[in-house]
Protein backbone atom coordinates (compact mmCIF):
# COMPACT_ATOMS: atom_id res chain seq x y z
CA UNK A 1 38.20 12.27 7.57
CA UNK A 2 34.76 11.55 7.54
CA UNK A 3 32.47 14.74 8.53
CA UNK A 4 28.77 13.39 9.33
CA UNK A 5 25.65 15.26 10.77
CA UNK A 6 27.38 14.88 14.39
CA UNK A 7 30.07 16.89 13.51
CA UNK A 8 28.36 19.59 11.66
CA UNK A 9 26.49 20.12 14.85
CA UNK A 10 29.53 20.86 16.45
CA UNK A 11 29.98 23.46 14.20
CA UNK A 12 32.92 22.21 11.64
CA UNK A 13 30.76 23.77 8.86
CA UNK A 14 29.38 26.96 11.13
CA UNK A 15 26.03 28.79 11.00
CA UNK A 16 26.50 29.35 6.83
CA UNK A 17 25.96 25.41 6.15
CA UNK A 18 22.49 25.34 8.03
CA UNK A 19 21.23 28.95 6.16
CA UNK A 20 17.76 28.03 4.58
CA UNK A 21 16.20 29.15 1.33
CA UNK A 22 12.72 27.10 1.80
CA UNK A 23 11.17 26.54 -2.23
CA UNK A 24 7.65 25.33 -2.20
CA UNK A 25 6.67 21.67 -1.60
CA UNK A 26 6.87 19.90 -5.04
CA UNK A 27 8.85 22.89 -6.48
CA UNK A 28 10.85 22.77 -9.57
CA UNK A 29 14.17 22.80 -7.49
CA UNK A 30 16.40 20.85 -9.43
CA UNK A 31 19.82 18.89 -8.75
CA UNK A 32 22.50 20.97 -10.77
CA UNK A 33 26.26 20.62 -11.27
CA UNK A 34 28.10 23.81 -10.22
CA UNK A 35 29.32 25.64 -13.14
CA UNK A 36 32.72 25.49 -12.09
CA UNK A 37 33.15 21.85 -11.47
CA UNK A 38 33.40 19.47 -14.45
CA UNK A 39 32.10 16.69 -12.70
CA UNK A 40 32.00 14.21 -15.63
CA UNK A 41 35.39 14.83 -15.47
CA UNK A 42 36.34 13.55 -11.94
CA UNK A 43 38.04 10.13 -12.36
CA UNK A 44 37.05 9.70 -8.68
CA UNK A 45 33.46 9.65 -9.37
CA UNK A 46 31.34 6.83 -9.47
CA UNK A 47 30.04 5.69 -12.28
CA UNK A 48 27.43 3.01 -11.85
CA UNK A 49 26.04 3.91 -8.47
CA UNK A 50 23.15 6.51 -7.17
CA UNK A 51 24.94 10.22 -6.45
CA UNK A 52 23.03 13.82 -7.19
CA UNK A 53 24.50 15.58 -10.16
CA UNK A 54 26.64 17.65 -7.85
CA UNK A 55 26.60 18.68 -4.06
CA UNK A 56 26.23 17.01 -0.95
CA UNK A 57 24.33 13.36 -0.81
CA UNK A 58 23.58 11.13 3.00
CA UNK A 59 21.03 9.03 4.16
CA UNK A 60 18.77 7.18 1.90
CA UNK A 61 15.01 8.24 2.68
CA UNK A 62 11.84 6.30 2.55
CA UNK A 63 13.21 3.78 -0.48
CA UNK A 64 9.53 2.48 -2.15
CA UNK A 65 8.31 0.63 -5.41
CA UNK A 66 5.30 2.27 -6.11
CA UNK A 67 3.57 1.87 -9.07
CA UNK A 68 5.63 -0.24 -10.89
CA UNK A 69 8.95 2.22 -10.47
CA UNK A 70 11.40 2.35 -7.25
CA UNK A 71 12.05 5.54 -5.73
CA UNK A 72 14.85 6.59 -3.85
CA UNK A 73 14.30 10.09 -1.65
CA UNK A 74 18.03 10.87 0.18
CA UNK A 75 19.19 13.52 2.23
CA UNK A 76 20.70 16.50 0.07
CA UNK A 77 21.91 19.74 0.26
CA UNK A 78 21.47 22.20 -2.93
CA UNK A 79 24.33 24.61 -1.53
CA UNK A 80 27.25 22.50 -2.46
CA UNK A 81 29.31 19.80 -1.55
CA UNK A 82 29.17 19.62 2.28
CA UNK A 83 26.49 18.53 5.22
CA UNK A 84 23.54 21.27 5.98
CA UNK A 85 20.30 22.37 4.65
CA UNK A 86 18.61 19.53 4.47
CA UNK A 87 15.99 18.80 1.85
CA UNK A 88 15.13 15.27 0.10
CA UNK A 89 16.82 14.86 -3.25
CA UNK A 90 14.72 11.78 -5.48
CA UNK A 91 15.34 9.74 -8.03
CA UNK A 92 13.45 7.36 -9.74
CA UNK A 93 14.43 3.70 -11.43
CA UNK A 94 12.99 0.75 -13.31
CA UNK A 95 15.64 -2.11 -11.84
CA UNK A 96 17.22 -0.26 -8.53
CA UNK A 97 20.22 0.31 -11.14
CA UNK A 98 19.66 2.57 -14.02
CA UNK A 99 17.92 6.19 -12.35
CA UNK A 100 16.83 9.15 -13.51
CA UNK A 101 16.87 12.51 -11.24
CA UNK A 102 13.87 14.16 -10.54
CA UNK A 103 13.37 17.44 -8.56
CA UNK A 104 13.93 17.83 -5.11
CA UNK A 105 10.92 16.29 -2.84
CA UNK A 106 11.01 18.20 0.46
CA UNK A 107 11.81 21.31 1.24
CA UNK A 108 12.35 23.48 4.54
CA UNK A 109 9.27 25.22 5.38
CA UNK A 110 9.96 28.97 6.35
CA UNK A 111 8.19 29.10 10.02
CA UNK A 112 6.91 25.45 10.28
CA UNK A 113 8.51 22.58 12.03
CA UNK A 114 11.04 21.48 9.36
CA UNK A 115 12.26 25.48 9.01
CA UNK A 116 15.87 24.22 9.27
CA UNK A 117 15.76 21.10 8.19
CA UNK A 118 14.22 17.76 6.83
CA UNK A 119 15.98 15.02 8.41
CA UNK A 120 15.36 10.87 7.41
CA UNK A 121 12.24 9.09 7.38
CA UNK A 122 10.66 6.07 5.78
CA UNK A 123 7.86 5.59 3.13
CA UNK A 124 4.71 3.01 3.40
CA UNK A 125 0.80 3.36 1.44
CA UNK A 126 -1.69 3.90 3.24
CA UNK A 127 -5.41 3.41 1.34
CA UNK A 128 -4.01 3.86 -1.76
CA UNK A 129 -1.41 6.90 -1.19
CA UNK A 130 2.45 7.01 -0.15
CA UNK A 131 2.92 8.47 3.49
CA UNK A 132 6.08 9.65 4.34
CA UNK A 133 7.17 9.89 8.00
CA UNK A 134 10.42 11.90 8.72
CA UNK A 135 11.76 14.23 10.79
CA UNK A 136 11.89 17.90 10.83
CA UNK A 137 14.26 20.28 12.88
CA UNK A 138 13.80 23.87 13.79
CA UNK A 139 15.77 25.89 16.06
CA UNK A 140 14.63 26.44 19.29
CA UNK A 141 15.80 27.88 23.15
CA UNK A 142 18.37 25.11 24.16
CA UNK A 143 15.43 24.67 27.13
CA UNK A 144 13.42 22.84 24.02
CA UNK A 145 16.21 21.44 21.80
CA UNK A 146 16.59 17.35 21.56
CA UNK A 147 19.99 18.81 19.47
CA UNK A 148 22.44 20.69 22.00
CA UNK A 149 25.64 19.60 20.84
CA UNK A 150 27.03 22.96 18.87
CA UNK A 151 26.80 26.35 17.77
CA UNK A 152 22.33 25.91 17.16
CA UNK A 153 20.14 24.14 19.69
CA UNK A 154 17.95 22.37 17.90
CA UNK A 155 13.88 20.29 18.10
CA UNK A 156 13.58 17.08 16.34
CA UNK A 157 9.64 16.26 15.67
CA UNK A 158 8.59 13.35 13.77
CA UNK A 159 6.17 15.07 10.54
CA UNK A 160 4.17 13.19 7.55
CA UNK A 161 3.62 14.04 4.58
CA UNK A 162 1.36 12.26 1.81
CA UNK A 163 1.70 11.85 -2.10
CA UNK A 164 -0.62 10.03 -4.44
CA UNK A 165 0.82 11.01 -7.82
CA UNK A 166 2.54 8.61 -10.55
CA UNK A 167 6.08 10.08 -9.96
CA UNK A 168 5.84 11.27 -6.30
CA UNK A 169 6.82 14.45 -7.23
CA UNK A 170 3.82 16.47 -5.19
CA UNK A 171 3.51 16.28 -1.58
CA UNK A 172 0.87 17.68 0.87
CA UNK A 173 2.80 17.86 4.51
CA UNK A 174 0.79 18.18 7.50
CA UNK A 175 1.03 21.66 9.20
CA UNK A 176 2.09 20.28 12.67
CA UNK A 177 4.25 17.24 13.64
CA UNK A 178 2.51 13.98 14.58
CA UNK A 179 4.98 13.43 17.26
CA UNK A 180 6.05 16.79 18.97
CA UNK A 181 8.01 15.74 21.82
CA UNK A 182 9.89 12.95 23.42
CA UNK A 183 8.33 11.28 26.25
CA UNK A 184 7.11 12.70 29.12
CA UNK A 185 9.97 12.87 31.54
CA UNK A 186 12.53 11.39 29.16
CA UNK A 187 15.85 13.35 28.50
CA UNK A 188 17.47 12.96 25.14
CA UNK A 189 20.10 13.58 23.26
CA UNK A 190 18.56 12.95 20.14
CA UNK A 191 14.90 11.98 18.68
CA UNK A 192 14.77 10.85 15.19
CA UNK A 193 14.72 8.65 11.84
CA UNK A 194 10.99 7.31 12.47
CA UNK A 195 10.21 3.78 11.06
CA UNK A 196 6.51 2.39 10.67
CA UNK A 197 5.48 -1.20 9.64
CA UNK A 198 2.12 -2.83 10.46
CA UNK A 199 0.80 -5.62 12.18
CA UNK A 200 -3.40 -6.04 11.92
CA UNK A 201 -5.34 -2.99 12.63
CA UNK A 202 -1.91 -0.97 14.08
CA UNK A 203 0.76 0.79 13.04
CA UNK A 204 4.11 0.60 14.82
CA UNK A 205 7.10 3.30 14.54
CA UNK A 206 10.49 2.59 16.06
CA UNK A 207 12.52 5.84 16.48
CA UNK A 208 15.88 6.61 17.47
CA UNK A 209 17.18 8.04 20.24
CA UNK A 210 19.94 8.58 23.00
CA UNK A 211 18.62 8.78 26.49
CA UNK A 212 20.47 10.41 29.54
CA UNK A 213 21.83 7.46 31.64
CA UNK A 214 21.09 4.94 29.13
CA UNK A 215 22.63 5.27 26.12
CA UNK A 216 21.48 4.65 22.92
CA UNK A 217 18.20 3.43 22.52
CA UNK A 218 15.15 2.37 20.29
CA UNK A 219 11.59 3.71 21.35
CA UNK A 220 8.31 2.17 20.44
CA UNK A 221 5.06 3.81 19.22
CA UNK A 222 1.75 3.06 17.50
CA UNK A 223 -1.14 4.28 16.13
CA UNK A 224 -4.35 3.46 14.44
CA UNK A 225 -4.25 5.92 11.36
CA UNK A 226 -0.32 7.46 11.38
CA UNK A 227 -1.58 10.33 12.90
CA UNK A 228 -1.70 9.99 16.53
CA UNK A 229 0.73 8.20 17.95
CA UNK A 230 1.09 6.48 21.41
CA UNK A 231 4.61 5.71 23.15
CA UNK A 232 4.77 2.32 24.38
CA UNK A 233 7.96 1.59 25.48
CA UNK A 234 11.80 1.24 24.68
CA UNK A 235 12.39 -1.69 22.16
CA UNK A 236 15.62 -2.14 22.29
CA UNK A 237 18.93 -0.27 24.18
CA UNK A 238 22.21 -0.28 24.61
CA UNK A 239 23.95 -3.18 26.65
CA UNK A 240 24.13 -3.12 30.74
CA UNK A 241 27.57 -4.35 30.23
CA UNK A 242 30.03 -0.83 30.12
CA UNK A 243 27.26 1.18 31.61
CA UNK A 244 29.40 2.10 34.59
CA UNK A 245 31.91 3.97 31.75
CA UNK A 246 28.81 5.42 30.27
CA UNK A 247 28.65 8.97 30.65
CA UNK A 248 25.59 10.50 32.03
CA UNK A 249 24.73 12.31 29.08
CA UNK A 250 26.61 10.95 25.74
CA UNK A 251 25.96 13.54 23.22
CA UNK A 252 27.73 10.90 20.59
CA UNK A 253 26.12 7.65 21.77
CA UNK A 254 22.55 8.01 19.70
CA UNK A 255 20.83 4.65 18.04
CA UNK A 256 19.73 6.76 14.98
CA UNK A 257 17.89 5.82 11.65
CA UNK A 258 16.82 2.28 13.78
CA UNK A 259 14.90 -0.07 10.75
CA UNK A 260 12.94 -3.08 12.41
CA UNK A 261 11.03 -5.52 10.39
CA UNK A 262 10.09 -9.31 9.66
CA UNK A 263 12.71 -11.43 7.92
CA UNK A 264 11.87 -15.43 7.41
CA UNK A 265 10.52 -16.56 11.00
CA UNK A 266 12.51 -14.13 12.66
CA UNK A 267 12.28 -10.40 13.26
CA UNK A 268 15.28 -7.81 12.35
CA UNK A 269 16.65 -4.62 14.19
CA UNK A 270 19.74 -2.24 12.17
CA UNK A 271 20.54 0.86 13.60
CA UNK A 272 23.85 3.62 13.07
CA UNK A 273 25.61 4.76 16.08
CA UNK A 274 29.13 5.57 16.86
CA UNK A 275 29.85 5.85 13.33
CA UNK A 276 29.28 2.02 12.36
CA UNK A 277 25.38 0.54 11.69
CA UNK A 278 25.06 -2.83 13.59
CA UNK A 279 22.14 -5.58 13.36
CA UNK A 280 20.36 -7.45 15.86
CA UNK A 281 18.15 -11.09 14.85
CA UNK A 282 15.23 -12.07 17.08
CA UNK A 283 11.72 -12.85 18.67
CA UNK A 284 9.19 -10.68 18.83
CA UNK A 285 6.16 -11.09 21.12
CA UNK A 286 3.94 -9.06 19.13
CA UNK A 287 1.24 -9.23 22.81
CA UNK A 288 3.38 -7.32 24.72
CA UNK A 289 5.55 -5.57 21.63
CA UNK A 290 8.82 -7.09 23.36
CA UNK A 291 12.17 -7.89 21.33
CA UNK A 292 14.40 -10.65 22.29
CA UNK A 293 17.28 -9.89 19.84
CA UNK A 294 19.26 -13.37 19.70
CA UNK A 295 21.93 -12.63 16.96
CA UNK A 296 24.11 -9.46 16.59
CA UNK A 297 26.31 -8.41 14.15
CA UNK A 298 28.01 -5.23 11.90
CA UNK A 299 26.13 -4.68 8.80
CA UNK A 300 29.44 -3.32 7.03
CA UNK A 301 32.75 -2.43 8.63
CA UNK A 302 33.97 0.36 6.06
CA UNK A 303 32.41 4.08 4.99
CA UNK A 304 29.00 2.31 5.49
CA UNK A 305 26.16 4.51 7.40
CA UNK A 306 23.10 4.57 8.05
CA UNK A 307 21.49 2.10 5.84
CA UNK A 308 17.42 1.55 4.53
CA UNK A 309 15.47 -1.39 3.72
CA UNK A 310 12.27 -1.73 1.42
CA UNK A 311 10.76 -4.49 -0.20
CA UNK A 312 11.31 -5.07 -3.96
CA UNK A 313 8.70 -5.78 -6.60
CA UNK A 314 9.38 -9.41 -5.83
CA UNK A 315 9.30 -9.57 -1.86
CA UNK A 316 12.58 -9.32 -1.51
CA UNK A 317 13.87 -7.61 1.50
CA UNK A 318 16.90 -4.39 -0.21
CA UNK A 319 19.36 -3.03 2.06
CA UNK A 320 20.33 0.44 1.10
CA UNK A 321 23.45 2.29 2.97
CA UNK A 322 25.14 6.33 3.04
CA UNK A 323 28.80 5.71 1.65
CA UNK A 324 30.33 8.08 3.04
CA UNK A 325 33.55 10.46 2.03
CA UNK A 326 37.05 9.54 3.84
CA UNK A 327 38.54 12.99 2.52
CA UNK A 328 38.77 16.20 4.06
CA UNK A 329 35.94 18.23 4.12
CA UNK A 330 37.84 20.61 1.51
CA UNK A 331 38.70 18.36 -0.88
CA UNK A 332 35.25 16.94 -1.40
CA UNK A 333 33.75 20.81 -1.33
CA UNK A 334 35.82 21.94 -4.57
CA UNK A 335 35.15 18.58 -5.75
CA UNK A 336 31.95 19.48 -6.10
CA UNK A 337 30.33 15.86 -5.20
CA UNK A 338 30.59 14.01 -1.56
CA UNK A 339 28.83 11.00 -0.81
CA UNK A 340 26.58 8.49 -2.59
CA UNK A 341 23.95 4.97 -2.43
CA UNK A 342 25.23 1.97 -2.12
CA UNK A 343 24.27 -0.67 -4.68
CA UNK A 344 21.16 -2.94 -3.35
CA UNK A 345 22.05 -5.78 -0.96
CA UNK A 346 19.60 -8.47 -0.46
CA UNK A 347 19.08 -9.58 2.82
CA UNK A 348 18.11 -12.88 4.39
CA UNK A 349 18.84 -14.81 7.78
CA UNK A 350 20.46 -18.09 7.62
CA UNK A 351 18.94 -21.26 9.75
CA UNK A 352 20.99 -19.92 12.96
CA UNK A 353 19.60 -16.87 12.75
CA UNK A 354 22.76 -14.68 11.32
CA UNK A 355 22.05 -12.07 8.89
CA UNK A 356 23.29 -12.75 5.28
CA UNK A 357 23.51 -10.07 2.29
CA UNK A 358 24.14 -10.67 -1.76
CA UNK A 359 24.28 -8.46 -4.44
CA UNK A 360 20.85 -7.41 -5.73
CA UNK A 361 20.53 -9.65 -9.17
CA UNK A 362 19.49 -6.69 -11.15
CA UNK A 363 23.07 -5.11 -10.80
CA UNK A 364 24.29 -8.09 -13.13
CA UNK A 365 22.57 -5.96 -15.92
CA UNK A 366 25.68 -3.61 -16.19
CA UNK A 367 28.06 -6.48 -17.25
CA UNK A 368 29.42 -5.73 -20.51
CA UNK A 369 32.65 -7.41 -20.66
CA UNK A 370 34.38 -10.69 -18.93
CA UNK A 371 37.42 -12.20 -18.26
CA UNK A 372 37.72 -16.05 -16.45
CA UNK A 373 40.40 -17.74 -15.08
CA UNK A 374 41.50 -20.99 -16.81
CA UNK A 375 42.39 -22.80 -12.90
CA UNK A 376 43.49 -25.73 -15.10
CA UNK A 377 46.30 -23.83 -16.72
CA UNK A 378 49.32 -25.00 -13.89
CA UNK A 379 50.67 -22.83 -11.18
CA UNK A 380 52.95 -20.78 -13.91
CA UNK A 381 49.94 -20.35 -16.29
CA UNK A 382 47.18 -19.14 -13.98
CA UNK A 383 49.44 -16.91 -12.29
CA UNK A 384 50.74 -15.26 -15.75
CA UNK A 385 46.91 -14.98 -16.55
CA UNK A 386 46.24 -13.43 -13.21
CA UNK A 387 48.88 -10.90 -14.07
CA UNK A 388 47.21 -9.75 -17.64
CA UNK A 389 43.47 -9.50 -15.87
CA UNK A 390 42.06 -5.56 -15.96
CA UNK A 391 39.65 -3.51 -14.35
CA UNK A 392 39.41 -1.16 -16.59
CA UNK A 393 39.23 2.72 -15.03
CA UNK A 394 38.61 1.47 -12.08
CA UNK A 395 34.89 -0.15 -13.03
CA UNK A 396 34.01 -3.06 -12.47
CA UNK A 397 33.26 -6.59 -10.85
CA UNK A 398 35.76 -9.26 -9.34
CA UNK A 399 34.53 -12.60 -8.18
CA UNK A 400 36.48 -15.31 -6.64
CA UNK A 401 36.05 -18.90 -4.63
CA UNK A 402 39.11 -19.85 -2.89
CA UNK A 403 39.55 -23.54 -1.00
CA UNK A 404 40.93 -23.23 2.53
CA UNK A 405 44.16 -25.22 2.98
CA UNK A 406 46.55 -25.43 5.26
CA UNK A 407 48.33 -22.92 3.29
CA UNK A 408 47.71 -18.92 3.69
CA UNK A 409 46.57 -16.94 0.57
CA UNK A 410 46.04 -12.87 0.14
CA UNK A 411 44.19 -11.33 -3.09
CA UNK A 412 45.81 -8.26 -3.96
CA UNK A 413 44.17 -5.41 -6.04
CA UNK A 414 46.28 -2.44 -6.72
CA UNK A 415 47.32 -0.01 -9.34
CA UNK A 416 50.62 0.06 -11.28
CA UNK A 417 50.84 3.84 -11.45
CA UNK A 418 50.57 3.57 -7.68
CA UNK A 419 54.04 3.08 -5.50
CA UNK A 420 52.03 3.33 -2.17
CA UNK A 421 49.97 0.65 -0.89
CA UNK A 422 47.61 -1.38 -2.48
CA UNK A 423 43.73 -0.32 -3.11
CA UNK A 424 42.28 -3.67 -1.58
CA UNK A 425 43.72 -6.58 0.25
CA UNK A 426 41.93 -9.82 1.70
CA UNK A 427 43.62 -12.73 3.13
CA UNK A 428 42.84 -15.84 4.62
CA UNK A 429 45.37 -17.62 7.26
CA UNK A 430 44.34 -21.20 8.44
CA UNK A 431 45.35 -20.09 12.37
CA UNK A 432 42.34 -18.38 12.07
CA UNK A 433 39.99 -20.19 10.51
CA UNK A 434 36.24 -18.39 11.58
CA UNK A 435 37.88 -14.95 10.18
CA UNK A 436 39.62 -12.96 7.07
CA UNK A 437 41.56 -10.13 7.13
CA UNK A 438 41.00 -7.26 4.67
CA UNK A 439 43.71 -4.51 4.82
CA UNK A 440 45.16 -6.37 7.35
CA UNK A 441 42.06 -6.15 9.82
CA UNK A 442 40.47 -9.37 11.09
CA UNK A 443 36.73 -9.72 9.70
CA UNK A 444 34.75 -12.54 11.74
CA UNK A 445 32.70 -15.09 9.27
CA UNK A 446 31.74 -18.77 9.60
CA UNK A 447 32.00 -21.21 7.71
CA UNK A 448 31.38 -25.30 7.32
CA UNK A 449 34.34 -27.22 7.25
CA UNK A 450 34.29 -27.51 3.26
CA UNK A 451 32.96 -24.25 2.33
CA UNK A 452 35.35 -22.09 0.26
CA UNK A 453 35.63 -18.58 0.46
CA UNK A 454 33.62 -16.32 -1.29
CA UNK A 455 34.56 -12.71 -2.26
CA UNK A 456 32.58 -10.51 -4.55
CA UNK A 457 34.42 -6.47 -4.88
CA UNK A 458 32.41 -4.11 -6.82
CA UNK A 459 34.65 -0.94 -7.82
CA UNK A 460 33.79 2.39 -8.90
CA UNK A 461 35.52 5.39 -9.40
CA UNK A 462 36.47 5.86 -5.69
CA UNK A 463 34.95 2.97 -3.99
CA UNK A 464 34.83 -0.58 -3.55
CA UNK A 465 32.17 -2.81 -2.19
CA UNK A 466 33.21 -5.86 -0.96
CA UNK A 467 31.13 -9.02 0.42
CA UNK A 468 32.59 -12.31 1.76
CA UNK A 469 30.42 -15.60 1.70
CA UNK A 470 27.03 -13.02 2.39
CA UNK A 471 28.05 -12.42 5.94
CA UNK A 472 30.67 -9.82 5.70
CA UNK A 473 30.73 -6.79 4.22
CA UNK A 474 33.55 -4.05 4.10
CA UNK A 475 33.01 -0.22 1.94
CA UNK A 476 36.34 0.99 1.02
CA UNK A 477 36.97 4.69 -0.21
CA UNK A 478 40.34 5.23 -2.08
CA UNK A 479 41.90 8.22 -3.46
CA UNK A 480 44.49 9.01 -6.21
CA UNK A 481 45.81 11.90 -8.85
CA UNK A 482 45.43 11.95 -12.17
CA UNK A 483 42.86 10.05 -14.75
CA UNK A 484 41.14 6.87 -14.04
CA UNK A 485 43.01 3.96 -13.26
CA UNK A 486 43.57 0.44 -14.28
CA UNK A 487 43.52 -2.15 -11.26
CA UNK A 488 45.35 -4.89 -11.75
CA UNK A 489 44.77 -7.99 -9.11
CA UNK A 490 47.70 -10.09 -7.80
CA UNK A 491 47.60 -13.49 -5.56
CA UNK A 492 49.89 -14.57 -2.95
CA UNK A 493 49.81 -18.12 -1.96
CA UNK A 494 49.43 -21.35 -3.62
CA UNK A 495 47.28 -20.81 -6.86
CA UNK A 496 45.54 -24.39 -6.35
CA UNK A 497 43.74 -23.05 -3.37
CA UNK A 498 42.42 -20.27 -6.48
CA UNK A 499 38.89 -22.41 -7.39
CA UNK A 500 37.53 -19.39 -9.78
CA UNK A 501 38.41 -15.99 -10.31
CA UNK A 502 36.00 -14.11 -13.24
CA UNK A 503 36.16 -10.32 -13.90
CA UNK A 504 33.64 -8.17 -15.27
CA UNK A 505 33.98 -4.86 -16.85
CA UNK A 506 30.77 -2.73 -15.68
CA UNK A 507 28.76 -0.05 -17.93
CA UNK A 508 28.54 3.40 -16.67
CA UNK A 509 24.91 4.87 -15.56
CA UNK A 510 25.67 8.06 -16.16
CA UNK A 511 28.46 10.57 -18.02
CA UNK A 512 32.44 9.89 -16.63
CA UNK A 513 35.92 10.25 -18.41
């Protein structure tokens, strides 16, 4: 059961989660583990991924490398395990693998326009200093809330902050919002996650929203110095097609934390809504500030939210996503953890315009240990190898081509000490040849006629990312009792369709079992 910012609204958490003590900007607010929670102890942890020491971790924020070190800001909540409070938790890396914690960023300021909250934004320099854009919530009459869904009615305004120092750790917030309402006339049900990039002399925002009528939807603004902004127009909405089934006012239907930016010869939309993040490929007439999206797609079709791009010290465009819990809300509370980062994904768009994703290069770093497949062994051999290959405690890397035959094939990855059903499947029937299954749910991809398949399954502690031939991608949470496991990998099918199978045993980032 996943339990996002939409449902705390509702009030599944109450008026307790949202209570605010407000430390000063900059503060020495650190990221502690409860005293009552061994958390190094929790085989479910991850161990090579981004999490706070303890307590409650969503949505990257304002991902930058600055001065030679990335920085990763992310929404966090120093009362426990569980959605509310929002302040910025930050951590700081050489390689986007190996981070160290430093104290919390932002803040709540008691009175001011972030008093109950500081929700996502994004990070860009400006003459020499970071600016941070993100939005701040206070509670208001429900006449002025852009938040009316439960027990608090709530105003989203877009605020910016600035920071010049080596570590980011001291930031100077402007005293009102830059953006204080929605558009004249416009009704929303939701205003947030602001976005800036620049094109000459301007800079252009793209914020999220859910308009009465409409739908979801992406709004357009600029501005000559970050400071007073201008709506344009809407960039990008939801479909015509439906709208008749579209209720007037769709408290759930909200494009949030909307990303736009320029990718090869093409321009790239992702935004979260309805509790999936989706990408759109496309022109943009950068006269009239129009977007004609020409490719669509899911950016990941498991615990996957909410995902962040920034450019890495080499260009490179880095995908970052929310992996969400799939646990009840009070199992991850006296865990004393919920949530974490995804590992880096690069993106780039293929020659027809479809968005592809890999494995950041730097994550190859935490190999330590590997184990290949001898294909030429005979069908007996490589399947008795198959059955003595280890994950150990559930950490570590799988990679594997297979050919596409007229024969069916499914990878297995499991758990002995497990009776129930396997951690992982993915399976490939020639029927269906412009798909896979994984868990037994179809996952479109396509291929050439002599291109293998490609599947690359990160696992940690609790989760495992998967991505097929850089076009699909599929976050899986798994839970168990007792210590860390071993996962053992099986195949069903013919093992001459198996080209290469290689695991890797991965180093841990920080303290585990």
């Amino acid at each position: 059961m996943n339990i996002d910012r939409r449902t705390f609204l509702s009030g599944v958490c109450g008026a307790t989660a949202i209570s605010v003590v407000a430390p000063k900007l900059g503060s020495d607010v650190v990221l502690a583990a409860p005293l009552s929670v061994n958390l190094a102890a929790d085989p479910l942890r991850p161990q090579f991924h981004l999490l706070p020491p303890a307590n409650w971790m969503n949505d990257p924020n304002a991902p930058i490398f600055w001065k030679g070190k990335y920085h990763m800001f992310y929404q966090y909540n120093p009362d426990g395990a569980y959605w509310g409070n929002m302040h910025w938790g930050h951590a700081i890396s050489p390689d986007m693998v190996h981070w160290r914690h430093l104290p919390v960023a932002f803040s709540p300021t008691p009175g001011g326009p972030d008093a109950d909250g500081c929700f996502t934004g994004t990070a860009v320099v400006q003459e020499g200093k970071v600016v941070v854009l993100y939005t701040a919530v206070q509670s208001v009459p429900r006449a002025q809330a852009t938040i009316k869904e439960g027990i608090r009615n709530l105003r989203e305004t877009q605020c910016l902050a600035v920071s010049d120092d080596l570590e980011l750790k001291t930031w100077t917030k402007l005293p009102k919002p830059v953006i204080a309402r929605p558009p004249e006339g416009m009704q929303v049900s939701g205003f947030r996650d602001p976005s800036p990039w620049r094109i000459g002399d301007w800079w252009y925002m793209v914020l999220g929203a859910g308009i009465e009528g409409q739908g979801g939807a992406i709004l357009l603004y600029k501005s000559k110095d970050m400071r007073s902004w201008e709506y344009m127009h809407v960039l990008a909405r939801r479909n015509d097609e439906g709208m008749q089934d579209l209720s007037p006012f769709n408290p759930w239907d909200v494009w949030e934390c909307p990303d736009f930016f320029p990718l090869g010869e093409k321009y790239v939309l992702i935004f979260s809504t309805l509790r999936k993040s989706f990408w759109q490929s496309g022109t943009l007439d950068e006269r009239s500030m129009t977007f004609h999206p020409e490719r669509s797609g899911i950016l990941d079709y498991g615990s996957y939210y909410a995902p962040k791009t920034q450019l890495d010290k080499s260009g490179n465009r880095i995908l970052w996503g929310w992996i969400e819990e799939d646990r009840p809300l009070e199992e991850y509370k006296a865990a004393g953890w919920a949530g974490l980062m995804s590992l880096p994904r690069v993106l780039t768009l293929d020659a027809d315009g479809r968005l592809r994703s890999r494995m950041a290069g730097d994550v190859d770093q935490l190999r330590v240990r590997k184990q290949a497949l001898d294909v030429l062994a005979g069908e007996e051999g490589v399947r008795r190898q198959i059955e003595g290959l280890r994950v150990g405690q559930c950490r570590g890397e799988i990679l594997f081509t297979a050919r596409r035959t007229s024969e069916p094939f499914e990878f297995t990855l499991f758990s002995p000490a497990d009776s129930e059903s396997p951690c992982l499947t993915l399976g490939y029937d020639p029927r269906f040849p412009a798909q896979v299954s994984i868990d037994d749910r179809p996952v479109p991809i396509a291929l050439s006629d002599d291109e293998k398949i490609e599947a690359h399954l990160y696992i940690d502690g609790s989760v495992i990312e998967t991505l097929v031939n850089g076009q699909a991608a599929w976050t899986k949470r798994f839970y168990y009792h007792g210590p860390a496991r071993d996962m053992c990998l099986a195949w069903s099918g013919k093992m001459s369709s198996l080209a290469s199978l290689t695991v890797w045993q991965l180093a841990a980032i920080s303290a585990g079992p």
